[in-house]
N, C-alpha and C. Protein backbone atom coordinates (compact mmCIF):
# COMPACT_ATOMS: atom_id res chain seq x y z
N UNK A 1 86.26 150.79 302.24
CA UNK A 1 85.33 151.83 302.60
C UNK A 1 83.96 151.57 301.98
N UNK A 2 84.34 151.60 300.88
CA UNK A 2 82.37 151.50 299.50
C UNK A 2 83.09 149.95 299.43
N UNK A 3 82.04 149.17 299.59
CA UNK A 3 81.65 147.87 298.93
C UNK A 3 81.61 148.45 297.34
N UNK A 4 81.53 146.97 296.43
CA UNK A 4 81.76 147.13 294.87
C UNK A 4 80.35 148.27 294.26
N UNK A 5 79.90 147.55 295.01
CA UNK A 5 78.27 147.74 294.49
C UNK A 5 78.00 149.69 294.33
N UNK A 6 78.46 150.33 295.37
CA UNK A 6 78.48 151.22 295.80
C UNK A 6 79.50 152.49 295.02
N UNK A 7 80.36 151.62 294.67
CA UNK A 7 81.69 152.17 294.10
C UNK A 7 81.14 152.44 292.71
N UNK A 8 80.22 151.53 292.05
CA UNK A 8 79.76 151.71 290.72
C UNK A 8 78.62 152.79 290.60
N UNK A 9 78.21 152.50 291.09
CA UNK A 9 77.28 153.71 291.47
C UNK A 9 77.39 155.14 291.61
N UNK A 10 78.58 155.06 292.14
CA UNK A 10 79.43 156.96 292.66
C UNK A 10 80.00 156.89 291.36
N UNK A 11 80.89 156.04 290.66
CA UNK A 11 81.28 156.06 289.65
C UNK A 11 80.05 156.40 288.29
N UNK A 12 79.17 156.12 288.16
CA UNK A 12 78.41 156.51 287.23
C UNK A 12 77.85 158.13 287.46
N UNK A 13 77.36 158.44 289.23
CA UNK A 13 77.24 159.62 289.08
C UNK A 13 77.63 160.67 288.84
N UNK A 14 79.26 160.30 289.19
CA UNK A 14 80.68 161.38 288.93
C UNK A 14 80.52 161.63 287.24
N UNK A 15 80.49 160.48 286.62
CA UNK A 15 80.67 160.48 285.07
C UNK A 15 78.80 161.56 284.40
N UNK A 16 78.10 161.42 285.35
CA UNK A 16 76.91 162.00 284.62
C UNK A 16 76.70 163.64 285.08
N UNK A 17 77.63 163.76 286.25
CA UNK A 17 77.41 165.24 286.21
C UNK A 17 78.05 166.55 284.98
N UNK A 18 78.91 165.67 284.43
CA UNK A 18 79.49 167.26 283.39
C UNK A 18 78.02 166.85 282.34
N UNK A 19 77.58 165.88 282.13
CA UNK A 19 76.34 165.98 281.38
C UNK A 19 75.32 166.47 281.58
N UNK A 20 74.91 166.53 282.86
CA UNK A 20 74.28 167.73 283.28
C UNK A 20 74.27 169.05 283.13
N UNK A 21 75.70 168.97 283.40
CA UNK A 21 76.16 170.69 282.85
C UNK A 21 75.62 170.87 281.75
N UNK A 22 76.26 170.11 280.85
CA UNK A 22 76.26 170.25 279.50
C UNK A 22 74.21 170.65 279.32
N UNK A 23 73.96 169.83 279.73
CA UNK A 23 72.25 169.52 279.18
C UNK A 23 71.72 171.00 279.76
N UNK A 24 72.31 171.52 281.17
CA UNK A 24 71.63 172.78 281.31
C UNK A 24 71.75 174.35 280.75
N UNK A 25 73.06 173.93 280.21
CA UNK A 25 73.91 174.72 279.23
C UNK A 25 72.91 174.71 277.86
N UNK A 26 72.96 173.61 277.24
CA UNK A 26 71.92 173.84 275.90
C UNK A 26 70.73 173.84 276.26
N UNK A 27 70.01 173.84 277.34
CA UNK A 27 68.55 174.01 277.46
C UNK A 27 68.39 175.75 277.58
N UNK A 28 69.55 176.00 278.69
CA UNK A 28 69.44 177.83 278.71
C UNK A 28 69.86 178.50 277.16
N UNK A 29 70.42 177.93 276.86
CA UNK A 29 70.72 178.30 275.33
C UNK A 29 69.98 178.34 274.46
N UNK A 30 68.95 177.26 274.69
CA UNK A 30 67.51 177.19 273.36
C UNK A 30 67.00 178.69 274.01
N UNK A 31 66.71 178.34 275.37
CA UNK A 31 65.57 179.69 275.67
C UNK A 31 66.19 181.06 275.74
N UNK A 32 67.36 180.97 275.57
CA UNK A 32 67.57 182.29 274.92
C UNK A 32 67.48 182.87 274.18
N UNK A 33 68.16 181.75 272.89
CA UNK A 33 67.81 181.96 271.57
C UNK A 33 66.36 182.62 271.15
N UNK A 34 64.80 181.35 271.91
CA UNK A 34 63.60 181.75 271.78
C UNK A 34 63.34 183.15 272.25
N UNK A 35 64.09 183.43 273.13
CA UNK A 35 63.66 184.90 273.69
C UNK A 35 63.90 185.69 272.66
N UNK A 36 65.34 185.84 271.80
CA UNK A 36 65.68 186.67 270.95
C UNK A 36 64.72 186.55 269.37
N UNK A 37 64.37 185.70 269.37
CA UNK A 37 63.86 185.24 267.82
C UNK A 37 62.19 185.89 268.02
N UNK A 38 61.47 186.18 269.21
CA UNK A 38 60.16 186.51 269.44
C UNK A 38 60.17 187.77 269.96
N UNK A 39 59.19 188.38 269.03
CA UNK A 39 59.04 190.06 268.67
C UNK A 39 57.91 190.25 269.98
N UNK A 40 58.52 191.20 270.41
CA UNK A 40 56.99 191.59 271.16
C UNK A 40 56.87 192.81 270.87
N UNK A 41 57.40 193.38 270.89
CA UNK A 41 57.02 195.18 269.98
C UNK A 41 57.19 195.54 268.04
N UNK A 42 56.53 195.74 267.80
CA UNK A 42 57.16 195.88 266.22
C UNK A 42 56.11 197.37 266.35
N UNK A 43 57.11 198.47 265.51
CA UNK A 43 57.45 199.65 265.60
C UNK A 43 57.51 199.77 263.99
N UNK A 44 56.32 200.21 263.69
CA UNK A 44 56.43 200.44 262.56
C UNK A 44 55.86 201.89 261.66
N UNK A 45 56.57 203.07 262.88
CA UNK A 45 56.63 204.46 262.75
C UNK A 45 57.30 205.01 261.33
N UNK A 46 58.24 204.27 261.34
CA UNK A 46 59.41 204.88 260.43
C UNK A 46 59.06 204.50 258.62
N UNK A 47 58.19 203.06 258.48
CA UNK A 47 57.60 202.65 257.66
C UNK A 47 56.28 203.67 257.04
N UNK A 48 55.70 204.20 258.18
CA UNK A 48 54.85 205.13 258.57
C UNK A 48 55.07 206.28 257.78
N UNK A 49 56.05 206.92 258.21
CA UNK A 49 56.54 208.28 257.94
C UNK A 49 57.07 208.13 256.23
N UNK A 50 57.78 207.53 256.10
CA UNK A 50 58.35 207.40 254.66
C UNK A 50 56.96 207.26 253.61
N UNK A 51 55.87 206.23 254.10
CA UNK A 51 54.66 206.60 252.91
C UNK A 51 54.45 207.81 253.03
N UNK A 52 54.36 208.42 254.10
CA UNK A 52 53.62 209.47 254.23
C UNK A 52 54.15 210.49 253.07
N UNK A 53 55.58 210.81 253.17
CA UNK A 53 56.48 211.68 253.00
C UNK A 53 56.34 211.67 251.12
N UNK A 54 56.56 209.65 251.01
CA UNK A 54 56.30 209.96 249.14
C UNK A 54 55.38 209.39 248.69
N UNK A 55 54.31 209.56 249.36
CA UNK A 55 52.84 210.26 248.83
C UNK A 55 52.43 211.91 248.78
N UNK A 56 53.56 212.34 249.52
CA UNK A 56 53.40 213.80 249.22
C UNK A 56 54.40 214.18 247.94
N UNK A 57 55.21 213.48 248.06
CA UNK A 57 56.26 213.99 247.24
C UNK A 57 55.84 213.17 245.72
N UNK A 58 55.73 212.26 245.70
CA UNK A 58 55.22 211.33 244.29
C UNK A 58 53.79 212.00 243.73
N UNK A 59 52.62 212.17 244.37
CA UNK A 59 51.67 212.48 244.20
C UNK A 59 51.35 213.37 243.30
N UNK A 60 50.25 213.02 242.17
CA UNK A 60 50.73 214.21 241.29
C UNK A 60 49.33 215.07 241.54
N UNK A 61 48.68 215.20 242.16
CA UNK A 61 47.63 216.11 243.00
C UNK A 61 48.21 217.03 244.34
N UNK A 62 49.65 216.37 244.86
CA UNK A 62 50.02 216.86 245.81
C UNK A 62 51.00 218.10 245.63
N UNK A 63 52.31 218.09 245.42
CA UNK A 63 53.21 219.56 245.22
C UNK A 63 53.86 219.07 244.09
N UNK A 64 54.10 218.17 243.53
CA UNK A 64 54.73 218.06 242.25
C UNK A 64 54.07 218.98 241.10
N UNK A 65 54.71 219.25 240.04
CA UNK A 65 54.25 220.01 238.96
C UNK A 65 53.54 219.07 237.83
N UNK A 66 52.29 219.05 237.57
CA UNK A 66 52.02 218.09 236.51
C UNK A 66 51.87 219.10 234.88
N UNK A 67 52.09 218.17 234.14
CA UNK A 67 51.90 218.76 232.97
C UNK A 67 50.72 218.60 232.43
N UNK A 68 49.84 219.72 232.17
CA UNK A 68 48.23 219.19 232.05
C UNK A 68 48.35 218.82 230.27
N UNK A 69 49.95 219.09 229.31
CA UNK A 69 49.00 218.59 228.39
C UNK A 69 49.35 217.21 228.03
N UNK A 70 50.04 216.56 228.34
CA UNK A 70 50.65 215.25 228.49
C UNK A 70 50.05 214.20 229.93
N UNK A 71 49.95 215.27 230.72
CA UNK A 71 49.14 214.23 231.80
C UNK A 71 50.69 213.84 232.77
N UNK A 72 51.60 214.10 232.69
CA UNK A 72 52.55 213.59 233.72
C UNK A 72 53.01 214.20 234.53
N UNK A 73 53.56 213.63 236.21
CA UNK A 73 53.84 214.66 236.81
C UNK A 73 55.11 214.31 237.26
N UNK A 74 56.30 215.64 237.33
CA UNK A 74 57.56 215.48 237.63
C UNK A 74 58.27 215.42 239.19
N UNK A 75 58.26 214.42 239.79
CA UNK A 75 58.51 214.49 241.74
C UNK A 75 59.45 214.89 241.83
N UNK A 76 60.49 215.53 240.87
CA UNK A 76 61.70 216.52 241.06
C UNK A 76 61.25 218.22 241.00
N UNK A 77 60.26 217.93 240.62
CA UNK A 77 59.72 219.75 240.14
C UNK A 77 58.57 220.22 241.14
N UNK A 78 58.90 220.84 241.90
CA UNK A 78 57.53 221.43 243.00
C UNK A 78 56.95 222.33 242.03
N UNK A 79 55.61 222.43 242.11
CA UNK A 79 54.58 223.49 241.96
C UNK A 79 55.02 224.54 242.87
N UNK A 80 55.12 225.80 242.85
CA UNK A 80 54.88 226.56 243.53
C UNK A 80 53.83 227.36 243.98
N UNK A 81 52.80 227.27 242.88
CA UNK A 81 51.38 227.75 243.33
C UNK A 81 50.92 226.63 244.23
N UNK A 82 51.23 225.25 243.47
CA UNK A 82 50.09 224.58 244.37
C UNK A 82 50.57 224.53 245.69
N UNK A 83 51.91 224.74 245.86
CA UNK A 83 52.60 224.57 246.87
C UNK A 83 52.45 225.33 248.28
N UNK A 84 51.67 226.44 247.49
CA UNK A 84 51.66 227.87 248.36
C UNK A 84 50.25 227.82 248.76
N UNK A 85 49.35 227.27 247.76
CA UNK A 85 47.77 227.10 248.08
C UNK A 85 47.48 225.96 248.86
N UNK A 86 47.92 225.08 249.00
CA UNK A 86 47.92 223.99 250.08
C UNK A 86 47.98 224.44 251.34
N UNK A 87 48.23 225.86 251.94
CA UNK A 87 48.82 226.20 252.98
C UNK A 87 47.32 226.79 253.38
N UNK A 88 46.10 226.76 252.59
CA UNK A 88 44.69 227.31 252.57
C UNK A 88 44.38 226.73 254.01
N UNK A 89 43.33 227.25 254.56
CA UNK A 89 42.32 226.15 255.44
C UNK A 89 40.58 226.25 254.76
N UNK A 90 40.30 225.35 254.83
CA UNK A 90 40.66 223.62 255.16
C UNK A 90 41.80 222.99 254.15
N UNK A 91 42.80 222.75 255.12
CA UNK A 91 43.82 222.53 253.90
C UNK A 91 43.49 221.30 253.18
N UNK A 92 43.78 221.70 251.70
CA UNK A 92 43.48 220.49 251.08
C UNK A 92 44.10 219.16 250.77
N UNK A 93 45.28 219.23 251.17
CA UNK A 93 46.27 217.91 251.40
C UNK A 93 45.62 217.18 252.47
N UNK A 94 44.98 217.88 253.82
CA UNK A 94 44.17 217.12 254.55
C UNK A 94 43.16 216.50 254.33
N UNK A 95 42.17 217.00 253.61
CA UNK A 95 41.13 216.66 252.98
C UNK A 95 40.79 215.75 251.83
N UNK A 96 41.50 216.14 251.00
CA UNK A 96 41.11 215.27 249.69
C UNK A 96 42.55 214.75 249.38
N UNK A 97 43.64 215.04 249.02
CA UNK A 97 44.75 214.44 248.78
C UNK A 97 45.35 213.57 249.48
N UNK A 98 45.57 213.52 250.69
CA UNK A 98 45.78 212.38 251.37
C UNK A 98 45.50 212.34 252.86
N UNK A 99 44.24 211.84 252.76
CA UNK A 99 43.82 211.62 254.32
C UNK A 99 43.91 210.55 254.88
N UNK A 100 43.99 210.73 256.38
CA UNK A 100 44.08 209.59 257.25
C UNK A 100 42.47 209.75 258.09
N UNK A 101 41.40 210.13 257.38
CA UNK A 101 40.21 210.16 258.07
C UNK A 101 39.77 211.66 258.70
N UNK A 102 38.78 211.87 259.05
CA UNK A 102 38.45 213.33 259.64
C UNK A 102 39.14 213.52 260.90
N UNK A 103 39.24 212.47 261.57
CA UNK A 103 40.13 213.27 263.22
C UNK A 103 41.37 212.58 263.12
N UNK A 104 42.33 213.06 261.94
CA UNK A 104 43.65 212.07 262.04
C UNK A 104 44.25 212.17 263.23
N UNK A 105 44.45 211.25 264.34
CA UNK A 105 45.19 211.28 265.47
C UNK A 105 46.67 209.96 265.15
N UNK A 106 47.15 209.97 264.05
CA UNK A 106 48.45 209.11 263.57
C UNK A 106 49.42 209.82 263.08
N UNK A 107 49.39 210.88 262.46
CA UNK A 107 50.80 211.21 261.69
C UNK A 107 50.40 212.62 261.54
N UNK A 108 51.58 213.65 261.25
CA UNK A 108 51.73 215.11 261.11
C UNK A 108 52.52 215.23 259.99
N UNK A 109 52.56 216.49 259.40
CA UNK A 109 53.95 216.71 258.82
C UNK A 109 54.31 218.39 258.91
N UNK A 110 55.32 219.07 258.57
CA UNK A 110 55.76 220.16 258.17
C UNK A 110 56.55 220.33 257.28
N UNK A 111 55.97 221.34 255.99
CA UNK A 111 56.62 220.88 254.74
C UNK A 111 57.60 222.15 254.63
N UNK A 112 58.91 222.14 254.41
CA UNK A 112 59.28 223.30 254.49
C UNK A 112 60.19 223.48 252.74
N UNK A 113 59.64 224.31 252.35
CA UNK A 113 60.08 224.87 250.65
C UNK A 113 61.10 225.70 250.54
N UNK A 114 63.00 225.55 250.72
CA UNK A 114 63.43 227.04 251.25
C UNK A 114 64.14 226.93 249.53
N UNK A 115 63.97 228.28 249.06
CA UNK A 115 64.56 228.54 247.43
C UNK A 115 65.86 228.85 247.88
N UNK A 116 66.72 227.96 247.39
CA UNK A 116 68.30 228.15 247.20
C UNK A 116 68.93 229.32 246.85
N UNK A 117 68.10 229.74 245.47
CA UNK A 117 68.42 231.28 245.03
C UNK A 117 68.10 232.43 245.80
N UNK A 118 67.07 232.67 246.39
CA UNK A 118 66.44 233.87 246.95
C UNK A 118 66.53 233.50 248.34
N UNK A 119 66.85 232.59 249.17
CA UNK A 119 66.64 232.27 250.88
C UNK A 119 65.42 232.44 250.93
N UNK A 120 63.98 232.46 250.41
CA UNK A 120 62.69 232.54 250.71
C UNK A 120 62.52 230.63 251.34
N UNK A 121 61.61 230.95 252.57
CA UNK A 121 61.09 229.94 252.95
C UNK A 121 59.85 229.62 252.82
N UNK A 122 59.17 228.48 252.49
CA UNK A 122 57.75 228.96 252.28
C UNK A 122 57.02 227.16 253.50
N UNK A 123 56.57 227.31 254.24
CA UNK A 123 55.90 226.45 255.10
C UNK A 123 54.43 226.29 254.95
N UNK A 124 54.04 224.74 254.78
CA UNK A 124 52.93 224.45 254.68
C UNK A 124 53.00 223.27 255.75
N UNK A 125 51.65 223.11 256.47
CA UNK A 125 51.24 221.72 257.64
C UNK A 125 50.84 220.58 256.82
N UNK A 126 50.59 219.25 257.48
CA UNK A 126 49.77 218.02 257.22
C UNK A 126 49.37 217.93 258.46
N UNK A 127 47.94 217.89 258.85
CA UNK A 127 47.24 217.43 260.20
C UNK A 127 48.13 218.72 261.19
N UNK A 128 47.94 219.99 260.61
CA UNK A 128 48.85 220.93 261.45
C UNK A 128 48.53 221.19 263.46
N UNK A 129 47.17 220.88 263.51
CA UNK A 129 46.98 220.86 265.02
C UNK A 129 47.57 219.68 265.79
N UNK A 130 47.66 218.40 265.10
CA UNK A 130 48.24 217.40 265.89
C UNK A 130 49.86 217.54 266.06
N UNK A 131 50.20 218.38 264.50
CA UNK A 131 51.39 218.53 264.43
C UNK A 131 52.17 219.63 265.40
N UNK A 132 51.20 220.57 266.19
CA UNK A 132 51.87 221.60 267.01
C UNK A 132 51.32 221.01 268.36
N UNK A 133 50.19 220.09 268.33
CA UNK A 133 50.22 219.20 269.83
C UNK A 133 51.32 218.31 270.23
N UNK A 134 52.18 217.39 268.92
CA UNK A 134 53.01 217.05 269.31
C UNK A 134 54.53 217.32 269.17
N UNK A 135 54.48 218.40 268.44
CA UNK A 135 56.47 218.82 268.54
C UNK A 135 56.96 218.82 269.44
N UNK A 136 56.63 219.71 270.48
CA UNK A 136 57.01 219.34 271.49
C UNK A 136 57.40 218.09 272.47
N UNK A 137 56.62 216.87 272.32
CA UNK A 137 56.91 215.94 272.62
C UNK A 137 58.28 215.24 272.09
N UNK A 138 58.67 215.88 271.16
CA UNK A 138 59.38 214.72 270.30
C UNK A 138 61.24 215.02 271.29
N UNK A 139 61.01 216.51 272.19
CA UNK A 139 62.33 216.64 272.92
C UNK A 139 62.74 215.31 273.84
N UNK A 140 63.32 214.83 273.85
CA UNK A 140 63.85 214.35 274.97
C UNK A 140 64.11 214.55 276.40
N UNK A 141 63.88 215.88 276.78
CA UNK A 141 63.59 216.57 278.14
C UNK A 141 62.80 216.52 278.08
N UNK A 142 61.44 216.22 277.74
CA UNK A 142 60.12 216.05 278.17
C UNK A 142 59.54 215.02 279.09
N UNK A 143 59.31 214.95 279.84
CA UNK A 143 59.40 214.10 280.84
C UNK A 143 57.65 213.59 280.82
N UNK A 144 57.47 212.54 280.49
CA UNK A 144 56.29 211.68 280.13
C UNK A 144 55.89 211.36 278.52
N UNK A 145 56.62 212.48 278.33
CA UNK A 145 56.09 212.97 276.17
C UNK A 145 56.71 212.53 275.67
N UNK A 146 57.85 212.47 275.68
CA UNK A 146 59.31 212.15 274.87
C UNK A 146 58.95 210.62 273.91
N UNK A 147 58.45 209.55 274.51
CA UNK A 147 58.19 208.23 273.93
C UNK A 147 56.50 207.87 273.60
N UNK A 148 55.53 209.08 273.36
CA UNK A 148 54.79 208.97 272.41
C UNK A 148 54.33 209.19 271.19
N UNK A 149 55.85 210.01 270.51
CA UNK A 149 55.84 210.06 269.40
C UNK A 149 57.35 210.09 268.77
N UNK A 150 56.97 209.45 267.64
CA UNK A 150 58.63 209.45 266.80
C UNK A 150 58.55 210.30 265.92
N UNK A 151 60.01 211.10 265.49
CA UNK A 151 59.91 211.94 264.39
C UNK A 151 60.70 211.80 263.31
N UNK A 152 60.74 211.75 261.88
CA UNK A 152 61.80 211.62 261.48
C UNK A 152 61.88 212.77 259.99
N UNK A 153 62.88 213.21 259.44
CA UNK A 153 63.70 214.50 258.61
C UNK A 153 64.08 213.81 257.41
N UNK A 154 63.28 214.23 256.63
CA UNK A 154 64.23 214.04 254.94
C UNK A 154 64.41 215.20 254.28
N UNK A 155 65.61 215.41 253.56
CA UNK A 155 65.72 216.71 252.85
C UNK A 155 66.04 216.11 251.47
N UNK A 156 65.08 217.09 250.67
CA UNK A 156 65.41 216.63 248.84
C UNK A 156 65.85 217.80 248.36
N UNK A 157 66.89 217.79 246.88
CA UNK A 157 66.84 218.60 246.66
C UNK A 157 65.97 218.24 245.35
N UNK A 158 65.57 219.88 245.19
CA UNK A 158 64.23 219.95 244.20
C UNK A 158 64.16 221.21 243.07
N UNK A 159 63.43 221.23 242.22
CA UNK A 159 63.91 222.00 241.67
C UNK A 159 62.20 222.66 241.59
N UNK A 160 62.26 224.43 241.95
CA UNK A 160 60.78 225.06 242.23
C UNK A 160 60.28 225.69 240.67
N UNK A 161 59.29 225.50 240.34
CA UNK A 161 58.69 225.94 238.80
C UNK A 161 57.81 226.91 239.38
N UNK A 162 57.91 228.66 239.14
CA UNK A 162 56.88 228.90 239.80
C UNK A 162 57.06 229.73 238.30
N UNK A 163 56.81 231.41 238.35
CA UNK A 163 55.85 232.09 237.01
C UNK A 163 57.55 232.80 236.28
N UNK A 164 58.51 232.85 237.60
CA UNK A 164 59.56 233.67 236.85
C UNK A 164 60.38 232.53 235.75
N UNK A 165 60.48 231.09 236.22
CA UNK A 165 60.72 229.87 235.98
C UNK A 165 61.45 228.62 236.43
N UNK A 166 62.43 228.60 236.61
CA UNK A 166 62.56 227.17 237.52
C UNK A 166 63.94 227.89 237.84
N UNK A 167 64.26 227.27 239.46
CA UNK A 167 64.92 227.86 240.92
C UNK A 167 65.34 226.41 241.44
N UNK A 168 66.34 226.57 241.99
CA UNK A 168 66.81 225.47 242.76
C UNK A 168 66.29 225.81 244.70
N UNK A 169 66.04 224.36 244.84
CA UNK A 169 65.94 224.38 246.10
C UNK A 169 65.59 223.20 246.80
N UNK A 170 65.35 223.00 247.88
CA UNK A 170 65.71 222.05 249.17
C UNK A 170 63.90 222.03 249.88
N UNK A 171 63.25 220.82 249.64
CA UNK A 171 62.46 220.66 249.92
C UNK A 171 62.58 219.59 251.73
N UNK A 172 62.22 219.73 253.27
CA UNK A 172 62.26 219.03 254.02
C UNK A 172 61.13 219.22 254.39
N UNK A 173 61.08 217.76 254.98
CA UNK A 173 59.49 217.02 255.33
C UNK A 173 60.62 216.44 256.96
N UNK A 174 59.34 216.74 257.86
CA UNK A 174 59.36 216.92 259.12
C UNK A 174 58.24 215.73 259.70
N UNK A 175 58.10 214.27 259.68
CA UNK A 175 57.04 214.00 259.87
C UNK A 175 57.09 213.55 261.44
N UNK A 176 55.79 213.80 261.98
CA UNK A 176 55.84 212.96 263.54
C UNK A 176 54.80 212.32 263.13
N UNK A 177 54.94 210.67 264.18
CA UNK A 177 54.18 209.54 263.76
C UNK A 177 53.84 209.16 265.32
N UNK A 178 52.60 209.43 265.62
CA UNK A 178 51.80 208.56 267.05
C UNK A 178 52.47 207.30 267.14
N UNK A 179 53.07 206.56 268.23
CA UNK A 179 52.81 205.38 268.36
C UNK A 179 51.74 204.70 268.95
């Protein structure tokens, strides 16, 4: 049927096709790999929110209690005055304690103070207009809103120093972060 010549020939191509396989097999394999190893979104909301949260909470200008005659301040011990006067306008956590600029359009918070002993709640904002422009968004039935902002919940427990003297209670920070 095949002369010699011919026979060697089919014979080499038979033998080079599983190498083919093989070669298209590890070529789709590199570029998969490359697909997985290369970032195209990096999301760095959540990184976001956590400074935010203990710079409020560490801060010793912010709700912690400092001791004016030693100079130190305790991030387990809320102020309760300052805690309650922060809630002023122009609030001053916006302003001078930790700003993100005059028209912050990046991050919100809602600070909520509830005393363990008494059920008193006491609520203060960060960037409170952006923060009631975007709560709403953060539902998941929102249909266009839902994926322009992330939110994320920490609860501490804390202990409140106010004039009668120190109270147990549960400090949560509510932050939403623009993407």
């Amino acid at each position: 049927m095949f002369n010699k010549k011919a026979r060697t020939v089919m014979g080499h191509v038979i033998l080079w096709i599983p190498k083919f396989i093989y070669l298209i097999i590890a070529f789709l394999s590199v570029i998969f790999l490359l697909g997985m190893l290369i970032v195209n979104n990096i999301d760095a909301s959540k990184a976001e929110a956590k400074i935010l949260m203990n710079r409020i909470f560490y801060s010793p200008n912010a709700i912690s209690y400092l001791d004016s005659d030693i100079g130190r301040s305790y991030p387990g011990i809320i102020d309760f005055e300052k805690f309650q006067n922060l809630d002023t306008e122009p609030n001053f956590l916006d302003s001078q304690i930790i700003t993100y600029g005059e028209n912050n359009g990046l991050i919100a918070a809602k600070l909520t103070l509830e005393n363990m002993d008494t059920s008193e709640e006491s609520i203060i904002f960060y960037n409170k207009n952006n923060y009631e422009f975007w709560e709403p968004r953060i539902l998941p039935t929102v249909e266009g809103g839902s994926g322009s902002v992330r939110d994320f919940t920490e609860e501490r427990y804390v202990l409140i120093k106010n004039l009668e003297g120190v109270e147990k209670g549960i400090l949560t920070m509510h932050v939403i972060v623009r993407k």
